[in-house]
C-alpha atoms as a PDB file:
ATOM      1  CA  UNK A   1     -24.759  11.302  22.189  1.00  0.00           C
ATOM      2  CA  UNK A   2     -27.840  12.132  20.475  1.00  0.00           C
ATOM      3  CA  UNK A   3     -29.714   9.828  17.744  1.00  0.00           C
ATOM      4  CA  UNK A   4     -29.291  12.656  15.366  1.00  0.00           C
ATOM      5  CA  UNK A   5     -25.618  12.916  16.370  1.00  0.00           C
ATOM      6  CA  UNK A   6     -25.043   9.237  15.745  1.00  0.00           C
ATOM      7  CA  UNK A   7     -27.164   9.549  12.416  1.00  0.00           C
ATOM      8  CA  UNK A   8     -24.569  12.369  11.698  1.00  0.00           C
ATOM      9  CA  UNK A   9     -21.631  10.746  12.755  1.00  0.00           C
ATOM     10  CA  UNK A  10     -22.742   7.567  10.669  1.00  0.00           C
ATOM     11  CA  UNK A  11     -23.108  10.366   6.957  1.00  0.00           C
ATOM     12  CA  UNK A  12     -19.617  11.354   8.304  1.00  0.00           C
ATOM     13  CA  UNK A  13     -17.833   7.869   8.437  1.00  0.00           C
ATOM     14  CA  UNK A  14     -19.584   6.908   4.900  1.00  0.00           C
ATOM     15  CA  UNK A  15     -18.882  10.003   3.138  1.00  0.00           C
ATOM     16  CA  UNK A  16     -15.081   9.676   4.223  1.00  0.00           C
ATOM     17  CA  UNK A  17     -14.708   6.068   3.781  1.00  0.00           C
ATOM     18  CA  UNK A  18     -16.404   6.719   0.069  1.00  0.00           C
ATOM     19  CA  UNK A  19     -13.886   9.531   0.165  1.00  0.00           C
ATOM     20  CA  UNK A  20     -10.622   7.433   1.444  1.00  0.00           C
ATOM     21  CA  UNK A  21     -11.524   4.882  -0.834  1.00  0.00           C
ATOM     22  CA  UNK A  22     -12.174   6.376  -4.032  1.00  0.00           C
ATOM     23  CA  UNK A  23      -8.943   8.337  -3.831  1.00  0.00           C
ATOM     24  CA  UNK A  24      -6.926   4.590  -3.046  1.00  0.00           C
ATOM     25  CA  UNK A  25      -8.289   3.564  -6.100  1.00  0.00           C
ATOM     26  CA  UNK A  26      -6.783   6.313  -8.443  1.00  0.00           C
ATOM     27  CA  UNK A  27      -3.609   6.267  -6.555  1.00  0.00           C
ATOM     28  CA  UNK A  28      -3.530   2.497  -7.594  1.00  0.00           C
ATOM     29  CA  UNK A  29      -4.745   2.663 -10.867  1.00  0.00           C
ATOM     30  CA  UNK A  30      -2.478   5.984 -11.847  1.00  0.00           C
ATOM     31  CA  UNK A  31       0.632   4.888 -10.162  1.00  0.00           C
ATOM     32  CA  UNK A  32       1.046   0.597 -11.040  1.00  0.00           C
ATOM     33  CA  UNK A  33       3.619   0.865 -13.974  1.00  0.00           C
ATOM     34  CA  UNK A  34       3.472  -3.159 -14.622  1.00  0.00           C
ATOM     35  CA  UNK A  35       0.291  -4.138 -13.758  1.00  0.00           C
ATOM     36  CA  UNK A  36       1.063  -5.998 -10.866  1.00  0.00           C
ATOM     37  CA  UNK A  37      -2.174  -7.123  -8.750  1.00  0.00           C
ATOM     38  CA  UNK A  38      -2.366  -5.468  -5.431  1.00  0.00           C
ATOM     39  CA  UNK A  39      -1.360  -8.156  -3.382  1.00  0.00           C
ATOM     40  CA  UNK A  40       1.417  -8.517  -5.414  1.00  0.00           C
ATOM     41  CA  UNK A  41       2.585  -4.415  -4.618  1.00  0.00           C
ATOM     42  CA  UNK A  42       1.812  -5.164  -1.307  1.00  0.00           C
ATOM     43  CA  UNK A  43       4.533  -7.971  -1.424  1.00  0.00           C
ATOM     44  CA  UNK A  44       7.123  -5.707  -2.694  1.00  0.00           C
ATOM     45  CA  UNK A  45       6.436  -3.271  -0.664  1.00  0.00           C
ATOM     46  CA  UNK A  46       7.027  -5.579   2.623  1.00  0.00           C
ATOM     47  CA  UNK A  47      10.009  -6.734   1.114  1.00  0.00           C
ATOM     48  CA  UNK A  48      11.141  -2.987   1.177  1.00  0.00           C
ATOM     49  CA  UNK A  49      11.939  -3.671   4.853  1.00  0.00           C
ATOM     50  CA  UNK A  50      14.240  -6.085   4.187  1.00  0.00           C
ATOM     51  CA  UNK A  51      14.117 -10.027   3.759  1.00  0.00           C
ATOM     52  CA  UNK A  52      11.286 -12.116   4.681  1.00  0.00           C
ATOM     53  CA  UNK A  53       9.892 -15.509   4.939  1.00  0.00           C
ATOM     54  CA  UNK A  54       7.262 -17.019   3.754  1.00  0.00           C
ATOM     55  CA  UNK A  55       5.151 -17.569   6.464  1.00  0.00           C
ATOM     56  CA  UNK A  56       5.926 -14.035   8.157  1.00  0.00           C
ATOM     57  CA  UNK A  57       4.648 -12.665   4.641  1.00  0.00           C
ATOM     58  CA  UNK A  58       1.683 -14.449   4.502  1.00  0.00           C
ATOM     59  CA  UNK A  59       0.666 -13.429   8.206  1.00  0.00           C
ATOM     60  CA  UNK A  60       1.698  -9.468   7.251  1.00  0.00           C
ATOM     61  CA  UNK A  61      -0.525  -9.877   4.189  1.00  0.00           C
ATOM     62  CA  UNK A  62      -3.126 -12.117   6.167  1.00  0.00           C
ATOM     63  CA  UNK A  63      -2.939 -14.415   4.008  1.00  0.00           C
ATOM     64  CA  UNK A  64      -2.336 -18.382   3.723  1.00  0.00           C
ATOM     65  CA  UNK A  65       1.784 -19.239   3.327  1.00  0.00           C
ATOM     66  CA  UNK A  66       0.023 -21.344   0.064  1.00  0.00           C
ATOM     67  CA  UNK A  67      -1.192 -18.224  -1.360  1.00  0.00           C
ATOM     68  CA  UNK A  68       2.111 -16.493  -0.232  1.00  0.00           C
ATOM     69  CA  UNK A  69       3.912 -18.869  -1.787  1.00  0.00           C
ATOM     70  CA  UNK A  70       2.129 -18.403  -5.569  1.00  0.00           C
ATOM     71  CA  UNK A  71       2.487 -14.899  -5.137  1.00  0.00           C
ATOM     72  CA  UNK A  72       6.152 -15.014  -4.458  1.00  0.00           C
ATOM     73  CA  UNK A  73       7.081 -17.418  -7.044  1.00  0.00           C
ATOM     74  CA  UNK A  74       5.192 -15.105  -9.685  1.00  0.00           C
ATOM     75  CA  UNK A  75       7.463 -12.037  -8.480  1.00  0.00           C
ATOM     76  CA  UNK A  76      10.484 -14.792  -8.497  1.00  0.00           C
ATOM     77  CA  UNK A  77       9.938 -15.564 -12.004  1.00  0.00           C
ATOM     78  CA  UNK A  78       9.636 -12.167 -13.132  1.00  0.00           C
ATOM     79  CA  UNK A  79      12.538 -11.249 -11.767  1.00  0.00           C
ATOM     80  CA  UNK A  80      11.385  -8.726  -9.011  1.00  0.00           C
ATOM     81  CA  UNK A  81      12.165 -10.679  -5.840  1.00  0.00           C
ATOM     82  CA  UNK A  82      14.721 -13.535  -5.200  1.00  0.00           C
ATOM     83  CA  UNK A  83      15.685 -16.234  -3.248  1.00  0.00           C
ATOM     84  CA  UNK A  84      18.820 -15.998   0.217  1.00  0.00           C
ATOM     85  CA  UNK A  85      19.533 -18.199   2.619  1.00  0.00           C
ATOM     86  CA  UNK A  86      18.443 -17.301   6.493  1.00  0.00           C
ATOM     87  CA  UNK A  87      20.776 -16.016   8.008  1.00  0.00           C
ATOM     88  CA  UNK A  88      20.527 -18.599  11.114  1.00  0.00           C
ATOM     89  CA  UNK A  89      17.988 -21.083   9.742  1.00  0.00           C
ATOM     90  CA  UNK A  90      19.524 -23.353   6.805  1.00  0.00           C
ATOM     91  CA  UNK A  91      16.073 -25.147   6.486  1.00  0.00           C
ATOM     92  CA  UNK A  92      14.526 -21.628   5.697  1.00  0.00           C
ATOM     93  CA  UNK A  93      14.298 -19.110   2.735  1.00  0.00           C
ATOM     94  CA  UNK A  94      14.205 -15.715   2.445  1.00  0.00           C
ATOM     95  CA  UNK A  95      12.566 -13.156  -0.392  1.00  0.00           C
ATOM     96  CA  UNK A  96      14.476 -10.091  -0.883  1.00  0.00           C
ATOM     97  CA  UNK A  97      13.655  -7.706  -3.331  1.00  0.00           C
ATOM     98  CA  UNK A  98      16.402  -7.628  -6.421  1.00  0.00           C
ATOM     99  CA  UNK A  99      16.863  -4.502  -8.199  1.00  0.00           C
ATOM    100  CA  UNK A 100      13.948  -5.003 -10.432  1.00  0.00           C
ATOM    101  CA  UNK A 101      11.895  -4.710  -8.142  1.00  0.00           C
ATOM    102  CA  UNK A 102      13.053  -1.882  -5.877  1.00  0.00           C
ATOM    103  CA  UNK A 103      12.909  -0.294  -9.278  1.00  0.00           C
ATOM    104  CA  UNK A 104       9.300  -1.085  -9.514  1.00  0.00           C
ATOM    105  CA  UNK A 105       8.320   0.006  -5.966  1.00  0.00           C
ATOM    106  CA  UNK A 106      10.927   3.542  -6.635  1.00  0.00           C
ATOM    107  CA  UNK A 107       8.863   3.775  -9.923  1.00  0.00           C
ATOM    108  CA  UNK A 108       5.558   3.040  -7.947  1.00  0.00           C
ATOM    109  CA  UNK A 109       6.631   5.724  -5.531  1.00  0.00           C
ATOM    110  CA  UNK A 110       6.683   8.400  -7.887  1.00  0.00           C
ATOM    111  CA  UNK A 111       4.277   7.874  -9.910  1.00  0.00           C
ATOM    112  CA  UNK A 112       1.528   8.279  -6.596  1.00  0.00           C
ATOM    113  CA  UNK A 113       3.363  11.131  -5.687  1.00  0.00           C
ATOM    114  CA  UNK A 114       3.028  12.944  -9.051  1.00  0.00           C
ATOM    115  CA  UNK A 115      -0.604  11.965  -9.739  1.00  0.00           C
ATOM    116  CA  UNK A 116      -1.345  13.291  -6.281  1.00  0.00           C
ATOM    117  CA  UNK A 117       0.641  16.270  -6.898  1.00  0.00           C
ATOM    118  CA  UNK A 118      -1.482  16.592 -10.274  1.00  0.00           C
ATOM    119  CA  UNK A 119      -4.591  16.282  -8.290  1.00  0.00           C
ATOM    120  CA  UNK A 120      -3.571  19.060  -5.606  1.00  0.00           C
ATOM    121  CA  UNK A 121      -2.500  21.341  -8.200  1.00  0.00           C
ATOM    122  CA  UNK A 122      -5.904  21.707  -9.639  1.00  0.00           C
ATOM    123  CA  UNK A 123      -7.392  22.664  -6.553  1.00  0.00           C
ATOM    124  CA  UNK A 124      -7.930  26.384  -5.676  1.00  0.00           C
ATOM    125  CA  UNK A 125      -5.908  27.895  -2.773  1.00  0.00           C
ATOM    126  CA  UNK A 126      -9.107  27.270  -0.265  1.00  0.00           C
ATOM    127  CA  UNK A 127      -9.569  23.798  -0.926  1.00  0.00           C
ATOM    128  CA  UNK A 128      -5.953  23.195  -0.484  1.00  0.00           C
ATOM    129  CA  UNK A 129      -5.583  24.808   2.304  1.00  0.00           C
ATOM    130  CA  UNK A 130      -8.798  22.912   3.664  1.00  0.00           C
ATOM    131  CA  UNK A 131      -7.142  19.827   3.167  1.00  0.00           C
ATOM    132  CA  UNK A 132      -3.922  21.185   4.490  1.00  0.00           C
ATOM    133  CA  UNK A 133      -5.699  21.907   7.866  1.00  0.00           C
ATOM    134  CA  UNK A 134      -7.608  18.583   7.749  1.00  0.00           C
ATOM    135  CA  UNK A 135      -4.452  15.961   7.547  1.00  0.00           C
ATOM    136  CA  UNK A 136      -3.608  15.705  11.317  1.00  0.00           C
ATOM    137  CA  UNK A 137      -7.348  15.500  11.998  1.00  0.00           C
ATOM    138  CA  UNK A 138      -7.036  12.634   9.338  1.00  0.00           C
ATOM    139  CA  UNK A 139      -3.898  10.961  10.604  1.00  0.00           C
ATOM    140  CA  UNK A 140      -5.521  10.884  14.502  1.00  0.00           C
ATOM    141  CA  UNK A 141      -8.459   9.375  13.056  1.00  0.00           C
ATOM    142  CA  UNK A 142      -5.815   6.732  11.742  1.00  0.00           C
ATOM    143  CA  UNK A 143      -4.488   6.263  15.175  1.00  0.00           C
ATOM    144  CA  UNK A 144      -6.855   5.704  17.403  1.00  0.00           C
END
């Protein structure tokens, strides 16, 4: 490659990670219906899955089991995740999602999906088709 390829390549990766970004944002700030912090969401939405421990948790989230553990006990208090045995393991815990929370994440769910829905609508035919024509481009870019 060229320097003025790689200089190109380098606008490209900035303008789509500004891109990327900037829609993550609104998709989290239109579509969290009780202000849960990211981390959190992120939580539930593991849980989704099915039960977990602790320390798998905190190593899915990359984070310490410590920090796990605040996290989950928040969501335990508020009612969105609870406590089963394991299965195998006496000594251990599981968090599993109670219906309070699937609620949240179903609720979650939709709301993304109609804000994004909102957003596509107000784009002319060209622009949607554009970014029609540009998601497996988008999703290999993901992949690789």
């Amino acid at each position: 490659m060229t320097d003025e390829t790689d200089r190109s390549l380098e606008i490209v990766a900035k303008d789509l990670t500004a891109a990327i970004s900037r829609v993550l944002r609104r998709l989290r700030t239109e579509a969290n219906p009780t202000e849960l912090a990211l981390s959190q969401m992120g939580v539930l939405s593991r849980l989704e899955g099915g039960p977990m421990n602790t320390a798998d948790l905190a190593r899915a989230e990359l984070m310490k089991p410590q920090s796990m553990g605040v996290i989950l006990g928040s969501l335990e208090q508020e009612g969105l995740v609870e406590r089963q045995p394991h299965p195998t393991d006496r000594r251990q815990v599981l968090f599993a999602l109670t219906e309070a929370g699937a609620a949240v994440r179903t609720k979650h769910r939709a709301m993304k999906r109609d804000w994004l829905v909102g957003a596509l609508a107000k784009l002319d035919p060209a622009q949607r088709e554009a970014l029609i024509a540009a998601i497996p481009v988008i999703r290999q870019v993901g992949d690789s």
